[in-house]
C-alpha atoms as a PDB file:
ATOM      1  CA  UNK A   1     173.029 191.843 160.970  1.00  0.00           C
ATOM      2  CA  UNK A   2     174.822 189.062 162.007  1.00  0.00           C
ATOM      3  CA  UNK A   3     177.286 186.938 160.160  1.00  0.00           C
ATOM      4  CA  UNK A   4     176.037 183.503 159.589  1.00  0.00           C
ATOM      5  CA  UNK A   5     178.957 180.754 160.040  1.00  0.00           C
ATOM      6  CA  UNK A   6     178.282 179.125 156.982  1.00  0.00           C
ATOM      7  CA  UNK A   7     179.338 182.713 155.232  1.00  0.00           C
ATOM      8  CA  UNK A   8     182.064 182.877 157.036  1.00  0.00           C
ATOM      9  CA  UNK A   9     183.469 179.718 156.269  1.00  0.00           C
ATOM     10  CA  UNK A  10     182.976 180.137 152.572  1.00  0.00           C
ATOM     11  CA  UNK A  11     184.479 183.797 152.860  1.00  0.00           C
ATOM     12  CA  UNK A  12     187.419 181.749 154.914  1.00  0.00           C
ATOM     13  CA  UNK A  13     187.444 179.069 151.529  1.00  0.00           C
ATOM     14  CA  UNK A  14     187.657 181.486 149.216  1.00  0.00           C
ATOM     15  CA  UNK A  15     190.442 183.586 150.939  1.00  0.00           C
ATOM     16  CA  UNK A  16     192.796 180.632 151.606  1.00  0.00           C
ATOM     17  CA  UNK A  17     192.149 179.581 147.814  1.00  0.00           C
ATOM     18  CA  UNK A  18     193.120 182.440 146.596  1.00  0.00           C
ATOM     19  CA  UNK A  19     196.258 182.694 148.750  1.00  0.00           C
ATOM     20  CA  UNK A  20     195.144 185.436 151.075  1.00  0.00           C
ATOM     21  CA  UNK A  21     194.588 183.627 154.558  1.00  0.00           C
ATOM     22  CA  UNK A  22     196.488 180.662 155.512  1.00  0.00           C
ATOM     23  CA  UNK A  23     199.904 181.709 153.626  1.00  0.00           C
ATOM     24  CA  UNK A  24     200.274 184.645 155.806  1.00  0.00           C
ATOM     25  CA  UNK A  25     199.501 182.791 158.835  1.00  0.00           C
ATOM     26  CA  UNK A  26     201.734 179.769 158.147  1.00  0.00           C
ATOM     27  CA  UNK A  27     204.617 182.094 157.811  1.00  0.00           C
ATOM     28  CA  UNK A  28     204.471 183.884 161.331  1.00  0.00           C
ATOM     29  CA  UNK A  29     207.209 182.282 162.684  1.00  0.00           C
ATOM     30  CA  UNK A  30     210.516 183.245 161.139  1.00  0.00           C
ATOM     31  CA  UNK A  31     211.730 179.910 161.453  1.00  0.00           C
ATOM     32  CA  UNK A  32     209.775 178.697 158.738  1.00  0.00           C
ATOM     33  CA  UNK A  33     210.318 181.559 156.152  1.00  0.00           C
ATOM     34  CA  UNK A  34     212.966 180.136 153.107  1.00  0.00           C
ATOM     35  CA  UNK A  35     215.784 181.331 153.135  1.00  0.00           C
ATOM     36  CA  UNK A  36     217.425 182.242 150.074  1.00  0.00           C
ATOM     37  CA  UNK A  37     221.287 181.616 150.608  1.00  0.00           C
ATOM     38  CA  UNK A  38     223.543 184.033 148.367  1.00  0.00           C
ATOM     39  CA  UNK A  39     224.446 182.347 144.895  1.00  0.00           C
ATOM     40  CA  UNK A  40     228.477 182.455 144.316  1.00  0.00           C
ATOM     41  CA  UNK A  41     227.820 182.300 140.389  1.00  0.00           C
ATOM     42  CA  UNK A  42     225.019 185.525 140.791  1.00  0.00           C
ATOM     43  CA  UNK A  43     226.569 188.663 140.474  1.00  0.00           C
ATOM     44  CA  UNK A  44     225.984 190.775 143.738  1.00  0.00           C
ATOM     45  CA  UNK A  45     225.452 194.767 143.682  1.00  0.00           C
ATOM     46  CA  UNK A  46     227.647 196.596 145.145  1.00  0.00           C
ATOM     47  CA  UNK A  47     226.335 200.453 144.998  1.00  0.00           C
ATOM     48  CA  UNK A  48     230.220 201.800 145.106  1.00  0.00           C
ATOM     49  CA  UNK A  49     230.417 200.190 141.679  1.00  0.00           C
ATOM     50  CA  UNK A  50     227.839 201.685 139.747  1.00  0.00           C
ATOM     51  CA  UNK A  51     224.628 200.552 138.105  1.00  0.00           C
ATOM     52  CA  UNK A  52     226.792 197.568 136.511  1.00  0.00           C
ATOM     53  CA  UNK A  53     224.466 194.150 137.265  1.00  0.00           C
ATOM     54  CA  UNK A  54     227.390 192.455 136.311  1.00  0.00           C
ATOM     55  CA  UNK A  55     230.752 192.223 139.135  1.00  0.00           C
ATOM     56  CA  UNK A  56     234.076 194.221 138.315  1.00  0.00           C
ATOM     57  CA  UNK A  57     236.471 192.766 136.537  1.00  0.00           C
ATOM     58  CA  UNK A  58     239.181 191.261 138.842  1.00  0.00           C
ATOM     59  CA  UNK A  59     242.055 193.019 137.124  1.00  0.00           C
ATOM     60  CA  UNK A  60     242.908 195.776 134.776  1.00  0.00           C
ATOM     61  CA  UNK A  61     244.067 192.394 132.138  1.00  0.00           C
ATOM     62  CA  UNK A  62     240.686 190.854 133.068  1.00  0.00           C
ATOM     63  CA  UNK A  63     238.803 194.585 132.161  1.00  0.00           C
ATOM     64  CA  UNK A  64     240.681 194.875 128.833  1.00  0.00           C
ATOM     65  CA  UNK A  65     239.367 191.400 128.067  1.00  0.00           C
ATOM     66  CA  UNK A  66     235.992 192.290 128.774  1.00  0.00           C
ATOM     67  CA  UNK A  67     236.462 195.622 126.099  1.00  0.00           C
ATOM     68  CA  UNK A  68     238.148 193.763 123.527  1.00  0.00           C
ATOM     69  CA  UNK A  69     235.121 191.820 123.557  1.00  0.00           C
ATOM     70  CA  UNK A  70     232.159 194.448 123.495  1.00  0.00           C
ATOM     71  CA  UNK A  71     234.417 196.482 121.125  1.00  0.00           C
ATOM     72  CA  UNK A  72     234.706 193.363 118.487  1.00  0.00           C
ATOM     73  CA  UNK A  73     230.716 193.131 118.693  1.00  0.00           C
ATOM     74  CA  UNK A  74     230.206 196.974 118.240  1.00  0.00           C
ATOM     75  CA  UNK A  75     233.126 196.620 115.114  1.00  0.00           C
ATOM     76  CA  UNK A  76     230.692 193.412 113.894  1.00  0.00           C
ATOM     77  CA  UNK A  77     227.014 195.236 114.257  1.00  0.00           C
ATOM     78  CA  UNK A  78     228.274 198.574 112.273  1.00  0.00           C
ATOM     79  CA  UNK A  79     230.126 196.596 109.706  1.00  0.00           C
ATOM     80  CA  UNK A  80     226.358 194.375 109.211  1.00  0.00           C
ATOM     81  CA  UNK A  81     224.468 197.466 109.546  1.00  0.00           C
ATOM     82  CA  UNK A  82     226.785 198.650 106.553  1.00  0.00           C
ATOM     83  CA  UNK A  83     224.518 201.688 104.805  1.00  0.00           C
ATOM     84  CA  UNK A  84     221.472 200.655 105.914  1.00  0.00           C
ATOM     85  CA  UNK A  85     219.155 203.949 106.833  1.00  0.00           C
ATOM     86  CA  UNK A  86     218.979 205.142 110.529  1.00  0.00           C
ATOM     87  CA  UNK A  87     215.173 204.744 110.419  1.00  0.00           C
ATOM     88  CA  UNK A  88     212.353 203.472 108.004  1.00  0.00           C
ATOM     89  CA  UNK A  89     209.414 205.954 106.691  1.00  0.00           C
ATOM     90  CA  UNK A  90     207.532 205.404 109.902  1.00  0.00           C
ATOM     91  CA  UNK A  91     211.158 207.110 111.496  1.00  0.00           C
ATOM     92  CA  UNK A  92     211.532 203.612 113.951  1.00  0.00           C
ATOM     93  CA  UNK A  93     215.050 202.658 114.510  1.00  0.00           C
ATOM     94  CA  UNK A  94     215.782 199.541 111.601  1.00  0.00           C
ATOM     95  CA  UNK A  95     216.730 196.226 113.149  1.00  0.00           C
ATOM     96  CA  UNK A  96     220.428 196.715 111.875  1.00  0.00           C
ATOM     97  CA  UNK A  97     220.850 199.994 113.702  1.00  0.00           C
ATOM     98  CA  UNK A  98     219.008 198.170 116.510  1.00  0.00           C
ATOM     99  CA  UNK A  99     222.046 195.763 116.930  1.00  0.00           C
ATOM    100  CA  UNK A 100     224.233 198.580 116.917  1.00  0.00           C
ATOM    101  CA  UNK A 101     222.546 200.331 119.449  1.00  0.00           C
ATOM    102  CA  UNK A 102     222.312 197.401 121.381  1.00  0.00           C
ATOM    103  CA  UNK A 103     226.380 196.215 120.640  1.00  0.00           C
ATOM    104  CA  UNK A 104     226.885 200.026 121.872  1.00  0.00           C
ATOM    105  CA  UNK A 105     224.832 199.358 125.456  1.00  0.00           C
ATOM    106  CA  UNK A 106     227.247 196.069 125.311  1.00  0.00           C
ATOM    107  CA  UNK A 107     230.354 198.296 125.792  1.00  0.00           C
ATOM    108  CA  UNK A 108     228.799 200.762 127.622  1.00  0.00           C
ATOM    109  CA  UNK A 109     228.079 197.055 130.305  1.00  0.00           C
ATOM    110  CA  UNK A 110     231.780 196.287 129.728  1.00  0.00           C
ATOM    111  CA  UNK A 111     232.974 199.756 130.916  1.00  0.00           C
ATOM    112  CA  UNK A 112     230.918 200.116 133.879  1.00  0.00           C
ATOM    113  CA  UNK A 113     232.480 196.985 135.133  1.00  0.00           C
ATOM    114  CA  UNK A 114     235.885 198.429 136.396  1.00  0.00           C
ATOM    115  CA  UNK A 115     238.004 197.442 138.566  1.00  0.00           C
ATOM    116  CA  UNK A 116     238.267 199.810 141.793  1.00  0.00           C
ATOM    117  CA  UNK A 117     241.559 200.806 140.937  1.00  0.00           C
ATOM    118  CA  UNK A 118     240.206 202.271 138.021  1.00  0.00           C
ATOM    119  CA  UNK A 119     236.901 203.979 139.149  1.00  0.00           C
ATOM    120  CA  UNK A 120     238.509 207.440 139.911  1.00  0.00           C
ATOM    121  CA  UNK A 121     240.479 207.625 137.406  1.00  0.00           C
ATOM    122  CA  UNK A 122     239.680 210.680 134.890  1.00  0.00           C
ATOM    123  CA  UNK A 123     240.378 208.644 131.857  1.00  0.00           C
ATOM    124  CA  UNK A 124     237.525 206.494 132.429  1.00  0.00           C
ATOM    125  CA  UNK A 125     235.346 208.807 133.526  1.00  0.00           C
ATOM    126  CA  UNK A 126     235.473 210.451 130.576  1.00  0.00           C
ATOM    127  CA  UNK A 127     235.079 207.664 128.599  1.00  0.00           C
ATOM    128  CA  UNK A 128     231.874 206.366 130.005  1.00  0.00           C
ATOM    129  CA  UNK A 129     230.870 209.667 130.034  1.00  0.00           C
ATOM    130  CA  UNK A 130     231.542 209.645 126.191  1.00  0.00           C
ATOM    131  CA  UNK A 131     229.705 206.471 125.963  1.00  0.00           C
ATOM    132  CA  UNK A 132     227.168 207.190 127.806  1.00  0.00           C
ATOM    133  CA  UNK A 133     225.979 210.428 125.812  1.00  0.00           C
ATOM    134  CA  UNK A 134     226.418 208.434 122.296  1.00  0.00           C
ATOM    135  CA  UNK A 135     224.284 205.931 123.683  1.00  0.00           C
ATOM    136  CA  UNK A 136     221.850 208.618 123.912  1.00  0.00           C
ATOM    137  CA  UNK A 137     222.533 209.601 120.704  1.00  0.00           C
ATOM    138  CA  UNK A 138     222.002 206.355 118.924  1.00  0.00           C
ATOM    139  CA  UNK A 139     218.656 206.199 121.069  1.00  0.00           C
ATOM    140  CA  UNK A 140     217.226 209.349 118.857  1.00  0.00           C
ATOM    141  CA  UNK A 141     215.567 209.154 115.376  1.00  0.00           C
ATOM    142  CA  UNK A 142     218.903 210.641 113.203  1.00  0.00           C
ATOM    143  CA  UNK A 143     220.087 210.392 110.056  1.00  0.00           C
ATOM    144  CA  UNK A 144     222.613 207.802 108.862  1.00  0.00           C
ATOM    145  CA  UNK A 145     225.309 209.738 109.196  1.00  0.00           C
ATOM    146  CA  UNK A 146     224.716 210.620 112.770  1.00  0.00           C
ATOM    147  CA  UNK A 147     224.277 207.547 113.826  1.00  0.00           C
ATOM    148  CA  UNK A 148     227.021 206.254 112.171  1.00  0.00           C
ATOM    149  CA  UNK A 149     229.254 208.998 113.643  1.00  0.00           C
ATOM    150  CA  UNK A 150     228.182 208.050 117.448  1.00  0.00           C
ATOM    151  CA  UNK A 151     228.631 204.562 116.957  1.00  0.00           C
ATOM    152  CA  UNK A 152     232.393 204.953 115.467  1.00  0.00           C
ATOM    153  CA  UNK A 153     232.687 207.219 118.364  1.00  0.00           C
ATOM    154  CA  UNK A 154     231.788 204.916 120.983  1.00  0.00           C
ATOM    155  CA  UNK A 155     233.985 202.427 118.948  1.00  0.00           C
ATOM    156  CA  UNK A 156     236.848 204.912 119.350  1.00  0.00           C
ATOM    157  CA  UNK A 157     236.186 205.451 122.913  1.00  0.00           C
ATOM    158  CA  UNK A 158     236.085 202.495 123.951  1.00  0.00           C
ATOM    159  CA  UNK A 159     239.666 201.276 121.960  1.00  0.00           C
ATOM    160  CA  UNK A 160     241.449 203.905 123.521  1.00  0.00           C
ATOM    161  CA  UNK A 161     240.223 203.334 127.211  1.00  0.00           C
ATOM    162  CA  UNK A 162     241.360 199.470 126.538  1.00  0.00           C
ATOM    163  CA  UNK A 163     244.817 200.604 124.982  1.00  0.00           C
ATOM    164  CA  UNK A 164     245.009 202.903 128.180  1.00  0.00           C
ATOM    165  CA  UNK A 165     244.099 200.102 130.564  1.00  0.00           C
ATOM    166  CA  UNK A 166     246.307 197.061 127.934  1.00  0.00           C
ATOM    167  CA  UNK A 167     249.252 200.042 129.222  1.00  0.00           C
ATOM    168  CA  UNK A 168     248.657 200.129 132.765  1.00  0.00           C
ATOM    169  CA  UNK A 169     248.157 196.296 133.135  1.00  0.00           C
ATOM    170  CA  UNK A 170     251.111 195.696 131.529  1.00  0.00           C
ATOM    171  CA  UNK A 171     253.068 197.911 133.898  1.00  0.00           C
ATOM    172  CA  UNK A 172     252.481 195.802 136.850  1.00  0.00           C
ATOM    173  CA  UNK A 173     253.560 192.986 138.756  1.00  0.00           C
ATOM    174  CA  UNK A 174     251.542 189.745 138.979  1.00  0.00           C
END
């Protein structure tokens, strides 16, 4: 059966209404599709650095910076959480421990944003290593005590790697 034009105009209507026809069309010449220049102030990916959305620090004082900082939120969420349980009687994670879990991803965001110079090195690796698996921890229903252990251990971590890195920074020139 043949299509009438009237059909076909409404089935033309209805597709460039809902965005299916004409947007396609008007975009066939790549002259006219936007460009989207590259933001200075948005952090670009780099896949040698990691997962990190954030850039690398620019220098092993910069990085130490950035650690001080999640480590003084991760010292401020534990100390608020103070004894309150892991869990409630439904066994979901209590908004206190939530901060600390989420004060723990913090440092976790500051490690992973290295410099180069420090991406090999074995210290760090096992550091974010150490984070990384307390994260986990602090994920999982546990009792107080365990998730008060992997938070002060991710606090501990995290202090030595900056004391390691204060060291180095210290030791050079400019």
């Amino acid at each position: 059966m043949p299509i009438r034009k009237p059909a076909l105009a409404l089935a033309l209507a209805l597709a460039m209404m809902l965005g299916l026809g004409g947007h396609a069309l008007a975009q066939t010449d790549p002259r006219q599709a936007p460009v989207t220049p590259p933001t200075p102030s948005r952090p670009q990916t780099d896949p040698s650095l990691g997962f990190s959305p954030q850039p690398a620090a620019g220098s092993l004082k910069d990085y130490a910076g950035l650690l001080q900082d999640a480590q003084s939120q991760l010292e401020t969420a534990i100390r608020r959480s103070g004894d309150e349980p892991a869990g409630n009687r439904q066994n979901a994670m209590t908004p206190a421990r939530m901060d600390v879990k989420a004060a723990a991803q913090r440092v976790h965001n500051a490690m992973l944003r290295a410099p180069r110079e420090l991406r090999d090195d074995a210290v760090y690796e096992s550091a974010e290593r150490s984070v990384r698996d307390d994260l986990f921890s602090l994920s999982q229903p546990l009792s107080l005590d365990e998730t008060n252990g992997a938070a002060r251990r991710v606090l501990n971590t995290v202090d030595t790697l900056r004391q390691k890195v204060e060291q180095r920074a210290g030791g050079k020139s400019g």
